[in-house]
Each structure stands twice: as structure tokens, then as C-alpha cells.
N, C-alpha and C. Protein backbone atom coordinates (compact mmCIF):
# COMPACT_ATOMS: atom_id res chain seq x y z
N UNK A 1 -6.28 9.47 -35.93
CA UNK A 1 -7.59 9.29 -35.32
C UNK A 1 -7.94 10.52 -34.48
N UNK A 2 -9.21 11.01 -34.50
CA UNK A 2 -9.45 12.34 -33.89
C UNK A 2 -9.48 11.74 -32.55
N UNK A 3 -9.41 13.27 -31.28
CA UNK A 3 -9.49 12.82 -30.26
C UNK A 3 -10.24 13.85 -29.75
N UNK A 4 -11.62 13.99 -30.46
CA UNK A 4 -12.45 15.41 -30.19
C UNK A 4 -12.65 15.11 -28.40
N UNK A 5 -12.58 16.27 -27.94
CA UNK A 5 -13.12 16.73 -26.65
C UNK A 5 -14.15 17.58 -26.51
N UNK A 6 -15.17 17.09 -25.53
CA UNK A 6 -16.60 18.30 -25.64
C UNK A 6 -16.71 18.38 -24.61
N UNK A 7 -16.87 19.99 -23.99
CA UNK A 7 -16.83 20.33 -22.96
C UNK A 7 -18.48 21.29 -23.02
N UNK A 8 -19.15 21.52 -21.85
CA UNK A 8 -20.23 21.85 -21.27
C UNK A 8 -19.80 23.11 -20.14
N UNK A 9 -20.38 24.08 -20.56
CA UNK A 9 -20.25 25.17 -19.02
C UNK A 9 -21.21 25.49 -18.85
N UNK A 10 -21.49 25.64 -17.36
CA UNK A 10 -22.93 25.57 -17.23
C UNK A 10 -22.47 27.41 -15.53
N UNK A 11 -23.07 28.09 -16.09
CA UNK A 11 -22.79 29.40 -15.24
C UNK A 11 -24.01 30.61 -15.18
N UNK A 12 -23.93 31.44 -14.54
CA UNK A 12 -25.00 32.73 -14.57
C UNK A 12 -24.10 33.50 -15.11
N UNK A 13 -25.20 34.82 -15.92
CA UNK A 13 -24.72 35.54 -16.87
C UNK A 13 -23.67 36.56 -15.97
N UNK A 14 -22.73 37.32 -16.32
CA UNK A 14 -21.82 37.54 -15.40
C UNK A 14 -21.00 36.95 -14.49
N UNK A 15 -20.74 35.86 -14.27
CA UNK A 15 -19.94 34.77 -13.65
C UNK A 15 -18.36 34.54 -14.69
N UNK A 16 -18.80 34.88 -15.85
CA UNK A 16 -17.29 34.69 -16.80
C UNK A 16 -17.28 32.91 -17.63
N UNK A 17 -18.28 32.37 -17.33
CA UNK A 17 -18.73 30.69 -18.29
C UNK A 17 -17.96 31.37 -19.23
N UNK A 18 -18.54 32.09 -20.10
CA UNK A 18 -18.43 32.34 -21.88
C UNK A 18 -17.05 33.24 -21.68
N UNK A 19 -16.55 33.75 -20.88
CA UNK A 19 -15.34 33.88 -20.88
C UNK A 19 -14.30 33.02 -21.04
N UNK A 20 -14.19 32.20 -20.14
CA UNK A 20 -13.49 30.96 -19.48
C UNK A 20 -13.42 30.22 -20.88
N UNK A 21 -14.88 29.84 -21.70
CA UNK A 21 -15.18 28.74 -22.70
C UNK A 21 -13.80 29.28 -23.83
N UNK A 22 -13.97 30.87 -24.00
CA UNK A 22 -12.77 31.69 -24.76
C UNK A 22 -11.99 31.20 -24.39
N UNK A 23 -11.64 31.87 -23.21
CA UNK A 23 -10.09 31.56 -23.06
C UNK A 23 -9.66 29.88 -23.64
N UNK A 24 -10.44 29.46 -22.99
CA UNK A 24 -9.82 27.93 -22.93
C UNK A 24 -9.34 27.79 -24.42
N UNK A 25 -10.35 27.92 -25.42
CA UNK A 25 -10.06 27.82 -27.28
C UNK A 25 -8.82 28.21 -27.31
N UNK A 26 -8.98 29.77 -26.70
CA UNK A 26 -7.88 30.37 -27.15
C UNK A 26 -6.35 29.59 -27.05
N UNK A 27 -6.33 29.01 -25.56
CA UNK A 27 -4.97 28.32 -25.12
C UNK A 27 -4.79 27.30 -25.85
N UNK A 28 -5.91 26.74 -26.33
CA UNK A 28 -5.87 25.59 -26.94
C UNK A 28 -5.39 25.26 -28.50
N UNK A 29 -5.60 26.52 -29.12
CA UNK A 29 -5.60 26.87 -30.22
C UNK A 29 -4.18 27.24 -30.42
N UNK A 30 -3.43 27.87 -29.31
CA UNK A 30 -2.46 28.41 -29.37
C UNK A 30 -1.00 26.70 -29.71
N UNK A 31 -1.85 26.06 -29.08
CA UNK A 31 -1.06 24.71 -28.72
C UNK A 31 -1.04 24.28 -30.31
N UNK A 32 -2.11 24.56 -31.30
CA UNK A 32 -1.73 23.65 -32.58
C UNK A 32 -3.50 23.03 -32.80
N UNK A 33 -4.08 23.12 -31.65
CA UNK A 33 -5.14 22.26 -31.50
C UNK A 33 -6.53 23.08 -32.44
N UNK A 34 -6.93 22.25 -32.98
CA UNK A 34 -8.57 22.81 -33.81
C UNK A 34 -9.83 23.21 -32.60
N UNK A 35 -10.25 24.16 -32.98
CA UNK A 35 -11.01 24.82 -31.38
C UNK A 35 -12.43 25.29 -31.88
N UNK A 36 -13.29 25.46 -30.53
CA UNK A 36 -14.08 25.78 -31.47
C UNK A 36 -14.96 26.33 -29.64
N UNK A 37 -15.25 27.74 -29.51
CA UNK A 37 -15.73 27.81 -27.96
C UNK A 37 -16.64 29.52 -28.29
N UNK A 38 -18.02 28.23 -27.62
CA UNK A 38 -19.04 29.60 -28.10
C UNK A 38 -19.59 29.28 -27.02
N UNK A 39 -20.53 31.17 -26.69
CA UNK A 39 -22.00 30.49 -25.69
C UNK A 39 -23.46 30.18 -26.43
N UNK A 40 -23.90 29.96 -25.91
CA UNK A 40 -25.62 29.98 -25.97
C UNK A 40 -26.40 30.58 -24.95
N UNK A 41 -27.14 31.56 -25.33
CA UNK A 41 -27.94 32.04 -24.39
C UNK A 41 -28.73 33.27 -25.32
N UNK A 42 -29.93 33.86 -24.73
CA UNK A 42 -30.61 34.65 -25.44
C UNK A 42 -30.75 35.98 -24.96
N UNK A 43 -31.59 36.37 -24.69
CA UNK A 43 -32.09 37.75 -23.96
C UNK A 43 -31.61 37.80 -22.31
N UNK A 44 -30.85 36.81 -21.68
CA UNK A 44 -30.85 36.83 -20.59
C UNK A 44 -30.15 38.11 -19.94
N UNK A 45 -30.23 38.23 -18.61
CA UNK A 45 -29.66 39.16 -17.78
C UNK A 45 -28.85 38.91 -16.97
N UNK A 46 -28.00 39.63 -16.60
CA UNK A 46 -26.72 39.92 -15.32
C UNK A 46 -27.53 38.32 -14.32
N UNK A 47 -26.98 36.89 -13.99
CA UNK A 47 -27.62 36.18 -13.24
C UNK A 47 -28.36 35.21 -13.38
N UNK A 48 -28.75 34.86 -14.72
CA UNK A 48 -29.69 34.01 -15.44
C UNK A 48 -28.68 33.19 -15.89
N UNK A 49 -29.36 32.12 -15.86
CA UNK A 49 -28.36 30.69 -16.20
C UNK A 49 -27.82 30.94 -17.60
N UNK A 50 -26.83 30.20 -18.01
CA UNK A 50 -26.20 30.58 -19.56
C UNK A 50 -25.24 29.01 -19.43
N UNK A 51 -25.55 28.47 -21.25
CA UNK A 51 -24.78 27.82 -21.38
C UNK A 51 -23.16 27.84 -22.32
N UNK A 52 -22.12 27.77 -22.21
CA UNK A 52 -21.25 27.81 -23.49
C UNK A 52 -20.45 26.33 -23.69
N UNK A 53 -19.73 26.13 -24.58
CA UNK A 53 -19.29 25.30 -24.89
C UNK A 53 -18.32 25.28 -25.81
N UNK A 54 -17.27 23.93 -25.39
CA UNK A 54 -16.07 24.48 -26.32
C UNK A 54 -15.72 22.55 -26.59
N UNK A 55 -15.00 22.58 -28.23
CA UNK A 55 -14.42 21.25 -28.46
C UNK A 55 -13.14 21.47 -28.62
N UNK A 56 -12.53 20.30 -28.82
CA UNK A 56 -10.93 20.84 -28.81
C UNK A 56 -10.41 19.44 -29.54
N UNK A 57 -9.60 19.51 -30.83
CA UNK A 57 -9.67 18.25 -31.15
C UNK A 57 -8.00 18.31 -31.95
N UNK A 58 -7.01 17.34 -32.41
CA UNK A 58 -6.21 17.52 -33.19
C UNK A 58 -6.52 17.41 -34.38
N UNK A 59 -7.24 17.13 -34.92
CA UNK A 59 -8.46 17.16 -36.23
C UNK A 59 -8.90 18.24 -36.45
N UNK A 60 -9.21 19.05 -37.75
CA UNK A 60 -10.59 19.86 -38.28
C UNK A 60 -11.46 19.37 -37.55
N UNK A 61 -12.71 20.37 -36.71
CA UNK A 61 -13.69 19.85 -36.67
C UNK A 61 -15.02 20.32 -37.71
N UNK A 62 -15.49 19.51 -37.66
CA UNK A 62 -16.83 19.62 -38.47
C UNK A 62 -18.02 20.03 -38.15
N UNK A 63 -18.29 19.76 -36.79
CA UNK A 63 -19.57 19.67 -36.16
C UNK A 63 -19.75 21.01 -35.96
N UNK A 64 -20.44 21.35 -35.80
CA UNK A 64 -21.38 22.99 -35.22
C UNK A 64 -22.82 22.89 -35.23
N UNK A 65 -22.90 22.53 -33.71
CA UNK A 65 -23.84 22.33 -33.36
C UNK A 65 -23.65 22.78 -31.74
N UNK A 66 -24.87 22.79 -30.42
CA UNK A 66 -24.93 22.29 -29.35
C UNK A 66 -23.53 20.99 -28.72
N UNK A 67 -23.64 21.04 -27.66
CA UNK A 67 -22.88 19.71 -27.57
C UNK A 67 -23.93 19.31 -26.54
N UNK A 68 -24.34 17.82 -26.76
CA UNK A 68 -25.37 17.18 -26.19
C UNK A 68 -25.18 16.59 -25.53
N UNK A 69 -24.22 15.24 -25.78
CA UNK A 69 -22.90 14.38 -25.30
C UNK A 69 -21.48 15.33 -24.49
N UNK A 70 -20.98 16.14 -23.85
CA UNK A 70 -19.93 16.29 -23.47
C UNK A 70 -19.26 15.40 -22.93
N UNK A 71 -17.89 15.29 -22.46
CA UNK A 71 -16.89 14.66 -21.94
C UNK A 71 -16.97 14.95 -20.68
N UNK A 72 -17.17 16.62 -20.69
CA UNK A 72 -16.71 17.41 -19.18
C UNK A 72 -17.70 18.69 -18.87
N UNK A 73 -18.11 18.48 -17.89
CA UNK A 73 -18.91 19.67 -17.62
C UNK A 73 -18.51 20.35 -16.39
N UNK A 74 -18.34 22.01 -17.02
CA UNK A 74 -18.07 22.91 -15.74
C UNK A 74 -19.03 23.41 -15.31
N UNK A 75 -19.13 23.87 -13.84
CA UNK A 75 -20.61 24.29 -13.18
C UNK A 75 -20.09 25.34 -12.26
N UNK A 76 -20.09 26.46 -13.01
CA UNK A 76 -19.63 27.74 -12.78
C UNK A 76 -20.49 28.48 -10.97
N UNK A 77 -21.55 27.75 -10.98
CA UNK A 77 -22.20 27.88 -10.03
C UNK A 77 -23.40 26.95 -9.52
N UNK A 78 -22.63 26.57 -8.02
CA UNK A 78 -23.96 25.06 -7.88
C UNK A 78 -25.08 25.24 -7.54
N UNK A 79 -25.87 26.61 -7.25
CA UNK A 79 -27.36 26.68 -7.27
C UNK A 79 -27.82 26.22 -8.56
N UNK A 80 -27.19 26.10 -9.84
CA UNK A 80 -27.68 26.00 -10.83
C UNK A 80 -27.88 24.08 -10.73
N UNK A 81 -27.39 23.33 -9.74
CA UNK A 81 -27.89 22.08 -9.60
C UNK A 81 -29.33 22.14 -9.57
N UNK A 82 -29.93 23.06 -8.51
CA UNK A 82 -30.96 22.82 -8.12
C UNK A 82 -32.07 22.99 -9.46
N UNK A 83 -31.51 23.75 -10.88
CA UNK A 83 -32.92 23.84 -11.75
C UNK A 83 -32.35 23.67 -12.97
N UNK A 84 -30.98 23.09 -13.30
CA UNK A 84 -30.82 22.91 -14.40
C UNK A 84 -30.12 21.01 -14.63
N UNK A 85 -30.71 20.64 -15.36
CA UNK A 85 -29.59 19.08 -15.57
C UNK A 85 -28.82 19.09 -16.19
N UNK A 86 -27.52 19.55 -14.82
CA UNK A 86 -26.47 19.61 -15.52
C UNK A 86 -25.90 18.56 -16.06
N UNK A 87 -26.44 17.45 -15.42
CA UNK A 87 -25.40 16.43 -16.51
C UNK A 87 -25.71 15.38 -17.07
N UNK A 88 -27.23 16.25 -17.62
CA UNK A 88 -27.78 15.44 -18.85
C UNK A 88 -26.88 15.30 -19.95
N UNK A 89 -27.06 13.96 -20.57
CA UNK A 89 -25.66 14.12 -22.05
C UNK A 89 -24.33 13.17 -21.37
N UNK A 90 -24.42 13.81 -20.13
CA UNK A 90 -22.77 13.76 -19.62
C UNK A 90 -22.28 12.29 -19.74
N UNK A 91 -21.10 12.19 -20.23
CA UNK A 91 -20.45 10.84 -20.84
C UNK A 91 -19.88 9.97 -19.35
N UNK A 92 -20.33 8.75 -19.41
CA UNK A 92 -19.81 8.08 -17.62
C UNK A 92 -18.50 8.24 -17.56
N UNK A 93 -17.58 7.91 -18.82
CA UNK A 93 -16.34 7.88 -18.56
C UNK A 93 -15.86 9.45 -18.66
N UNK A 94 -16.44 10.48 -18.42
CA UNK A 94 -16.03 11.48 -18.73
C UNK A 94 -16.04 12.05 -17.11
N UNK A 95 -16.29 13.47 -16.61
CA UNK A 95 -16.11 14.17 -15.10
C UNK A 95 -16.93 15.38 -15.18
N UNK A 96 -17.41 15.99 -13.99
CA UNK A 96 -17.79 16.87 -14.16
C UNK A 96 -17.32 17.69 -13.08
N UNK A 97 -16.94 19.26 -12.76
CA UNK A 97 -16.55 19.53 -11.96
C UNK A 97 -17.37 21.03 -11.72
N UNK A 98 -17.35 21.00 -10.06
CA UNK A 98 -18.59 21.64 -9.64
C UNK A 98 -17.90 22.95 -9.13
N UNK A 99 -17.99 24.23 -8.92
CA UNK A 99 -17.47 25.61 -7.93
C UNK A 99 -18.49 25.23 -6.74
N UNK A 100 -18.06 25.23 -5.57
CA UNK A 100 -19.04 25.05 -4.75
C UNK A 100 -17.80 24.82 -3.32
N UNK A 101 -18.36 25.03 -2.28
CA UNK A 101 -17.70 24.91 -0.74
C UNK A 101 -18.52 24.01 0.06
N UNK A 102 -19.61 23.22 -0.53
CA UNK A 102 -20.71 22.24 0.45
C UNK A 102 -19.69 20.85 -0.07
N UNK A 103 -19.54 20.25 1.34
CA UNK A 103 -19.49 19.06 1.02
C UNK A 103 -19.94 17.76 -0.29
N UNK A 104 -19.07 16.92 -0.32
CA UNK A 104 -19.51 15.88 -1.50
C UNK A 104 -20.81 15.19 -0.87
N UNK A 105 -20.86 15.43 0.32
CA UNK A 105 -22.01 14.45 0.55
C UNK A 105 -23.89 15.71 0.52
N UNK A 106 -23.45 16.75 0.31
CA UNK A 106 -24.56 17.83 -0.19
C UNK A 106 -24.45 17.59 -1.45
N UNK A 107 -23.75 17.74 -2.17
CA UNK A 107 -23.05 17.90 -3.72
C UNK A 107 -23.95 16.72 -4.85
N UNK A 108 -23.16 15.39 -4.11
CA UNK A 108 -23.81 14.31 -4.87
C UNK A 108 -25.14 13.92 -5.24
N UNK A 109 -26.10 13.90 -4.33
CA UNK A 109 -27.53 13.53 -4.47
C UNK A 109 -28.67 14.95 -5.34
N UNK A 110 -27.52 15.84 -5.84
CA UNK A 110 -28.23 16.81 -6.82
C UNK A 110 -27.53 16.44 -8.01
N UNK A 111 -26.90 15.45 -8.62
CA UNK A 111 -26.26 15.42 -9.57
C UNK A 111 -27.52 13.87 -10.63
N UNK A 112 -28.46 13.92 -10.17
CA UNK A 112 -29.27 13.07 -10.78
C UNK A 112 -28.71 11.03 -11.22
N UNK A 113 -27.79 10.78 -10.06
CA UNK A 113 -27.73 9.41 -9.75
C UNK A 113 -25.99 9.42 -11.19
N UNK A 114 -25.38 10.72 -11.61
CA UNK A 114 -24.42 10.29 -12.29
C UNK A 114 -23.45 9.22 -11.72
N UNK A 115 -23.09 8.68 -12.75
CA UNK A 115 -22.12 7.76 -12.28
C UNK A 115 -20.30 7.78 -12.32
N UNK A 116 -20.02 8.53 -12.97
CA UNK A 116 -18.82 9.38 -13.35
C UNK A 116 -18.37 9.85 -12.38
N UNK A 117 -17.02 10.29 -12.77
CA UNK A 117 -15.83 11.10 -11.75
C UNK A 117 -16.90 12.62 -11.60
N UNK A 118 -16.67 13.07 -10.63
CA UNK A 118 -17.43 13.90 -9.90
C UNK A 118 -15.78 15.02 -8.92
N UNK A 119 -15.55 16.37 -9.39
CA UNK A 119 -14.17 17.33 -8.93
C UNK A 119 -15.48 18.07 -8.34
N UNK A 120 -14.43 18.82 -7.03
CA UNK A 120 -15.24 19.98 -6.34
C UNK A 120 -14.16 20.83 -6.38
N UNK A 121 -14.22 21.98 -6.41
CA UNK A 121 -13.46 23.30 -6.29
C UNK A 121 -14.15 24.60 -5.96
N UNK A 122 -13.20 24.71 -4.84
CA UNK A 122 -13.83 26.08 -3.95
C UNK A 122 -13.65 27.26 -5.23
N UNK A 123 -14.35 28.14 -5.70
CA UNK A 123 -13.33 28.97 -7.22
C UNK A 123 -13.43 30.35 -5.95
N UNK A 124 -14.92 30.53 -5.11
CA UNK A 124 -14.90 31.59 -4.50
C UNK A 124 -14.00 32.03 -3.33
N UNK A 125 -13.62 30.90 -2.64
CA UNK A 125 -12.43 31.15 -1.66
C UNK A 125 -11.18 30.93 -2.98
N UNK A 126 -11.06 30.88 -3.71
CA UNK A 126 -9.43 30.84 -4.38
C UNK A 126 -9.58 31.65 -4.69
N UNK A 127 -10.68 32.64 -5.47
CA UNK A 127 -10.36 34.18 -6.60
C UNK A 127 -10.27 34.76 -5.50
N UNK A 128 -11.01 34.82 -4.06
CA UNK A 128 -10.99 36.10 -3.49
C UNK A 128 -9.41 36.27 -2.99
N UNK A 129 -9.44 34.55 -3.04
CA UNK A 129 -7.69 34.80 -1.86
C UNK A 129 -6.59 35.20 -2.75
N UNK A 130 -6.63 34.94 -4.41
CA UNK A 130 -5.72 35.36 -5.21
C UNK A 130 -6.22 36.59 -6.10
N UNK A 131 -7.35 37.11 -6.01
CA UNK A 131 -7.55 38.44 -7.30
C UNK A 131 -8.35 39.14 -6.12
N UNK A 132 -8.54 38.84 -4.70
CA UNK A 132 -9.26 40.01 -3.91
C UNK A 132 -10.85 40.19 -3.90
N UNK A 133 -11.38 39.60 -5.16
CA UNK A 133 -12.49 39.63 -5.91
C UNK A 133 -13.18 38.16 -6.66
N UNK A 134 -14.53 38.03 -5.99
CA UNK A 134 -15.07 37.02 -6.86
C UNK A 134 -15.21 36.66 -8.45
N UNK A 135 -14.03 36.07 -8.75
CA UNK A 135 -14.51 35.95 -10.24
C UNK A 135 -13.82 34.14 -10.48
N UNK A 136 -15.22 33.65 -10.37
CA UNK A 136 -15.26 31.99 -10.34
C UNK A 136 -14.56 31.54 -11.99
N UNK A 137 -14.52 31.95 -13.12
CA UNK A 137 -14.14 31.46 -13.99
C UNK A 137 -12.63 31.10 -14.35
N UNK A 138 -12.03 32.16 -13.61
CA UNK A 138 -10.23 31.96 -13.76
C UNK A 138 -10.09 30.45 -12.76
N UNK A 139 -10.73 30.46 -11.62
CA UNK A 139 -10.12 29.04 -11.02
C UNK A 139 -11.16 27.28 -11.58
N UNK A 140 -12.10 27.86 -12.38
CA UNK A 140 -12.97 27.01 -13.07
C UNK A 140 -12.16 26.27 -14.58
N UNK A 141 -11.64 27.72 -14.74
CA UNK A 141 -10.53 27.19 -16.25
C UNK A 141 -9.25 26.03 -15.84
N UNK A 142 -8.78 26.89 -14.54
CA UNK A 142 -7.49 25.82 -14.06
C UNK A 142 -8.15 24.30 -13.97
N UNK A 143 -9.11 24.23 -13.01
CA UNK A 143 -9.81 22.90 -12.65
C UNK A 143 -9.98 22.14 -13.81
N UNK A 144 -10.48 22.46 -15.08
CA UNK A 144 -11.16 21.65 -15.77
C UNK A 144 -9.23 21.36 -16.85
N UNK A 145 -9.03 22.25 -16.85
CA UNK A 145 -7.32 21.81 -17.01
C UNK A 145 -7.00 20.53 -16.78
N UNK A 146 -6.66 20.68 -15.45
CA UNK A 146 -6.25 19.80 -14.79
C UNK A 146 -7.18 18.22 -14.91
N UNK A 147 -8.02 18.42 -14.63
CA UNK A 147 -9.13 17.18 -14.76
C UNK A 147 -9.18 16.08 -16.18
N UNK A 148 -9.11 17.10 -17.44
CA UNK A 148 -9.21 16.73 -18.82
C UNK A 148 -8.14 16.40 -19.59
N UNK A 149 -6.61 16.91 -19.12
CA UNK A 149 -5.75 16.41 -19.54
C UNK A 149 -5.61 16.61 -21.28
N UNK A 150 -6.48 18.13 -21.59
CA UNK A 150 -6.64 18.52 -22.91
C UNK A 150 -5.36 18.80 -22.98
N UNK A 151 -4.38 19.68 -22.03
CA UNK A 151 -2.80 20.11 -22.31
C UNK A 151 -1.80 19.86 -21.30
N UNK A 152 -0.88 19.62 -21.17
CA UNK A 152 -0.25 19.71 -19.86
C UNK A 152 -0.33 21.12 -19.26
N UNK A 153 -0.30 20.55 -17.76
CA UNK A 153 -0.58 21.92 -16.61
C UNK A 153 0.58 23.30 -17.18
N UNK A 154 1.90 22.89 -17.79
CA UNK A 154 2.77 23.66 -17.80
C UNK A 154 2.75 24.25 -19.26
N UNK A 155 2.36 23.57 -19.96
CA UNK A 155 1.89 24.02 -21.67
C UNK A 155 0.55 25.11 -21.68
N UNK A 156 -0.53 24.99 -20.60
CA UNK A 156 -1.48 25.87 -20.61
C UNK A 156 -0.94 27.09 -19.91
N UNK A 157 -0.11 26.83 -18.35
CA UNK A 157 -0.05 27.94 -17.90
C UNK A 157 0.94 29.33 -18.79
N UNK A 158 1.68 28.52 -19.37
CA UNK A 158 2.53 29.26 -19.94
C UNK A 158 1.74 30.21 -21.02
N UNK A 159 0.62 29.42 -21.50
CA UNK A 159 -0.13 29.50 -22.96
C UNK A 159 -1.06 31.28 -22.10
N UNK A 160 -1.27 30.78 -21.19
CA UNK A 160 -2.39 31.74 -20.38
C UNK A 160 -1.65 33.00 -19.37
N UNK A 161 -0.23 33.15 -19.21
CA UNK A 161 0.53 34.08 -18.64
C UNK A 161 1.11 34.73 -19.89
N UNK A 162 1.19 34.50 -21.00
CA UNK A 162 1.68 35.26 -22.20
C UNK A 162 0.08 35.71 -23.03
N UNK A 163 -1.53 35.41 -22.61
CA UNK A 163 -2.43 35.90 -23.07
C UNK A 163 -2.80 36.81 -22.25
N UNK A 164 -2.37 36.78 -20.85
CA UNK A 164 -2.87 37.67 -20.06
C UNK A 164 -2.06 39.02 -19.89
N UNK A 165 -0.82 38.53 -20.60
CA UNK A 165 0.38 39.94 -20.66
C UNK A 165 -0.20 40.29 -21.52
N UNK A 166 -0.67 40.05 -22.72
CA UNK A 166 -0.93 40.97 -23.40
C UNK A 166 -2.43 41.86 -23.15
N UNK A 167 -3.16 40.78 -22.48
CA UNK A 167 -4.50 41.34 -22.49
C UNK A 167 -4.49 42.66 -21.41
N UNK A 168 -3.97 42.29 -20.22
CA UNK A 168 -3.55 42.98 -19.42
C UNK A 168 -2.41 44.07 -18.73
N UNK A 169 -1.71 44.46 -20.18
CA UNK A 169 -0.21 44.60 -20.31
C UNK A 169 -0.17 46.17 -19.50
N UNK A 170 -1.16 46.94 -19.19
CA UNK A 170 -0.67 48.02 -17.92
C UNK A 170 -1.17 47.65 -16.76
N UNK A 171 -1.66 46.41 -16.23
CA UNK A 171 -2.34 45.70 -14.89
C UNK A 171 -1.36 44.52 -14.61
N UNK A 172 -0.05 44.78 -14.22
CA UNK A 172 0.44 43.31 -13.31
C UNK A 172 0.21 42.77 -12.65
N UNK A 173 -0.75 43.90 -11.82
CA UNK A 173 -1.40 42.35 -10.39
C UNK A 173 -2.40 41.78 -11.07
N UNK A 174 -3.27 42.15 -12.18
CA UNK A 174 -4.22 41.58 -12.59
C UNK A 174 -3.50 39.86 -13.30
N UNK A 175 -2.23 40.26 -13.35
CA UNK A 175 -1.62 39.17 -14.49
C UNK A 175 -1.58 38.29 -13.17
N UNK A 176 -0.92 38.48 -12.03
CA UNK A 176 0.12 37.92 -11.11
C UNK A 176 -1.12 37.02 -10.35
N UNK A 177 -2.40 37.69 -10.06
CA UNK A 177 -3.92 37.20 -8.91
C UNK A 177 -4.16 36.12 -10.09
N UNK A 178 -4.54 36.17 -11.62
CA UNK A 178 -4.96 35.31 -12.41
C UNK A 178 -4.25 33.80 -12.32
N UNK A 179 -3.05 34.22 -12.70
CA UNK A 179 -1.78 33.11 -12.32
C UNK A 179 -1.56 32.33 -11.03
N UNK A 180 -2.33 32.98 -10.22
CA UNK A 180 -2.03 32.50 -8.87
C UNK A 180 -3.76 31.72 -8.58
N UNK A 181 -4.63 32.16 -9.23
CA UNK A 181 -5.85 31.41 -9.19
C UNK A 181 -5.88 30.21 -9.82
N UNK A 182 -4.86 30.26 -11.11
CA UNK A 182 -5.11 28.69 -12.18
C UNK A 182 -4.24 28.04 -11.33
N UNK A 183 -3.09 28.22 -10.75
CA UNK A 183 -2.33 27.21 -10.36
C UNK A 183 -3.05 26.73 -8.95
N UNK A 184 -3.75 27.42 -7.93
CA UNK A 184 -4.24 26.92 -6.74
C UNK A 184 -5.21 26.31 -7.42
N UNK A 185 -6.02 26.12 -8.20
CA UNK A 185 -6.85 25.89 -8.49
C UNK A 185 -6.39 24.42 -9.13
N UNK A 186 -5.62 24.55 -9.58
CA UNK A 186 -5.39 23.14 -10.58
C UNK A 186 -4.69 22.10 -9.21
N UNK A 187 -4.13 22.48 -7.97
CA UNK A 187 -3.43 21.94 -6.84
C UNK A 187 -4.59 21.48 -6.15
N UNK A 188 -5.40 22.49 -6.06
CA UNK A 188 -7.00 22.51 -4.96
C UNK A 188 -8.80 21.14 -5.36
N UNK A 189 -8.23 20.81 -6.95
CA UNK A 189 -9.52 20.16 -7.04
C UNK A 189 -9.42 19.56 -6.64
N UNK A 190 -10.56 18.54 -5.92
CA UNK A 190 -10.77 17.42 -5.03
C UNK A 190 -11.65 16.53 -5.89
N UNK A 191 -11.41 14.87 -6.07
CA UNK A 191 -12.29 14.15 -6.29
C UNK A 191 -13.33 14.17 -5.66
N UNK A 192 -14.23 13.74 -5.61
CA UNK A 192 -15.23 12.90 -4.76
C UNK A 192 -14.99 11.24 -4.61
N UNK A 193 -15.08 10.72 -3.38
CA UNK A 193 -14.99 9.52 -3.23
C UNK A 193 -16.36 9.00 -2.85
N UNK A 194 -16.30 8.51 -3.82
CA UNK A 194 -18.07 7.39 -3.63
C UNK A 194 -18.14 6.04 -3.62
């Protein structure tokens, strides 16, 4: 029986969404799993909202399309509450998890009355404190990890410290700040209690 997963990223252009959506296939793919992680977006610029999306299934998948319905939506950045619905589609029994440092009680009443599990994660205080530098997608990938239960925490990290040796194979701190963002990150998400 398939056990497709559809995931939603919702980010500005330069933020790393359509990065992150990669990587994730990639780890996923590496596991055995059928993948499938693209963006959508057009003419936009450095800052303009962008969507990507990735499925992940032990099955062939078939579909290629949008994902309309997701399971899980990442929100690479929460100004984008204020003009995009992010979690139109979004499945009740599914989660969505937000980058953001405002309280759940700012957080919630922009999420259009969802009823679902609702994660917050600081990504900008974790990248700066582990890579020096804002880059929200490395602690956005850990979070939604952790949340979705697509791989175990120790099957991805491993999957993502042997992609980053290679990607990065004359930059060790680049390997060592990355590694140190997925794991705070996967320790750091917070439910919301409602």
C-alpha cells in the first residue's frame, strides 16, 4: 500500500525553499524511497514569494502535478502569512511548520482558523548561531524531518553529512555549521498548544 507524502514550501526567492525541497528528495531517494522535489515559480526576483514541493512515497509515483492537498507545509518565512494561504489544501491530520521567533499566540490567528498540528522554529537564531549566517532552509529541512517522520532523525542525518561531504568536500566548517543546524533544529521545534 503506498504511503505517498506531500509536502508544500512556501519561501522568498533566495531563502533556499527550492533548495531544501532538493535536498530533502535527494535524502530521501538515497533511503530507497520514490521522490519527486521541484519548485514553481516564474519570472520572480531575489524576495518574491516562491512555491516548491516534494512527494516521497515507497511506491512509483505517478502524479506530476502541483500538490494541492499536502500533508506538511514549510513556511520558509512568516511574512509570507500575511499575503499568501499558506494552508490552503493543508490536510487536518497533517502539520505545518512555521520559521518565525513571534510567539504562538501572534502565529496562530494568521493561519486562517487551521485546525492541525501547528511547529514553530526559530531557523534565523539557529543558522546564525550554527553557520554565522542567515540561511533559514538548512534548519527548515531538520524541522520538517523531525515533524513527518518521512525517515528516522539518524537515517537522514547520516544521509545529509555524506551529501554535504561531497558537496562541500574543500569547506569543513561549511559541513560541521550545516550539521549543527539540522540537529538543533530537529531538538528546537516547538508544538503549539491550543
Amino acid at each position: 500500500m503506498s504511503k505517498l507524502v506531500e509536502i508544500r514550501w512556501h519561501g522568498r526567492g533566495g531563502q533556499g525553499a527550492k533548495t531544501a525541497s532538493l535536498l530533502l528528495a535527494d535524502a530521501a531517494f538515497t533511503t530507497g524511497k520514490f521522490v519527486q522535489g521541484f519548485p514553481e515559480y516564474g519570472p520572480e526576483r531575489m524576495g518574491a514569494p516562491i512555491t516548491a514541493y516534494n512527494r516521497i512515497d515507497d511506491e512509483r509515483i505517478r502524479v506530476h502535478s502541483n500538490i494541492y492537498e499536502p500533508d506538511f507545509v514549510v513556511v520558509v518565512d512568516d511574512t509570507l502569512l500575511s499575503s499568501v494561504d499558506v494552508t490552503k489544501g493543508l490536510k487536518k491530520e497533517g502539520a505545518i511548520v512555521i520559521n518565525t521567533s513571534k510567539s504562538q499566540e501572534e502565529i496562530l490567528p494568521k493561519l486562517k482558523g487551521y485546525e492541525g498540528r501547528v511547529y514553530l522554529c526559530d531557523a534565523r537564531k539557529i543558522s546564525e548561531e550554527t553557520l554565522g549566517k542567515y540561511f533559514p532552509n538548512t534548519p527548515m529541512l531538520g524541522s520538517v524531518i523531525k515533524i513527518s517522520n518521512i525517515m528516522s532523525p539518524e537515517e537522514f542525518l547520516n544521509t545529509m553529512e555524506d551529501s554535504f561531504k561531497h558537496k562541500f568536500a574543500t569547506k569543513p566548517e561549511v559541513i560541521k555549521g550545516n550539521m549543527a543546524a539540522l540537529k538543533v533544529s530537529m531538538r528546537e521545534v516547538k508544538i503549539c498548544e491550543k
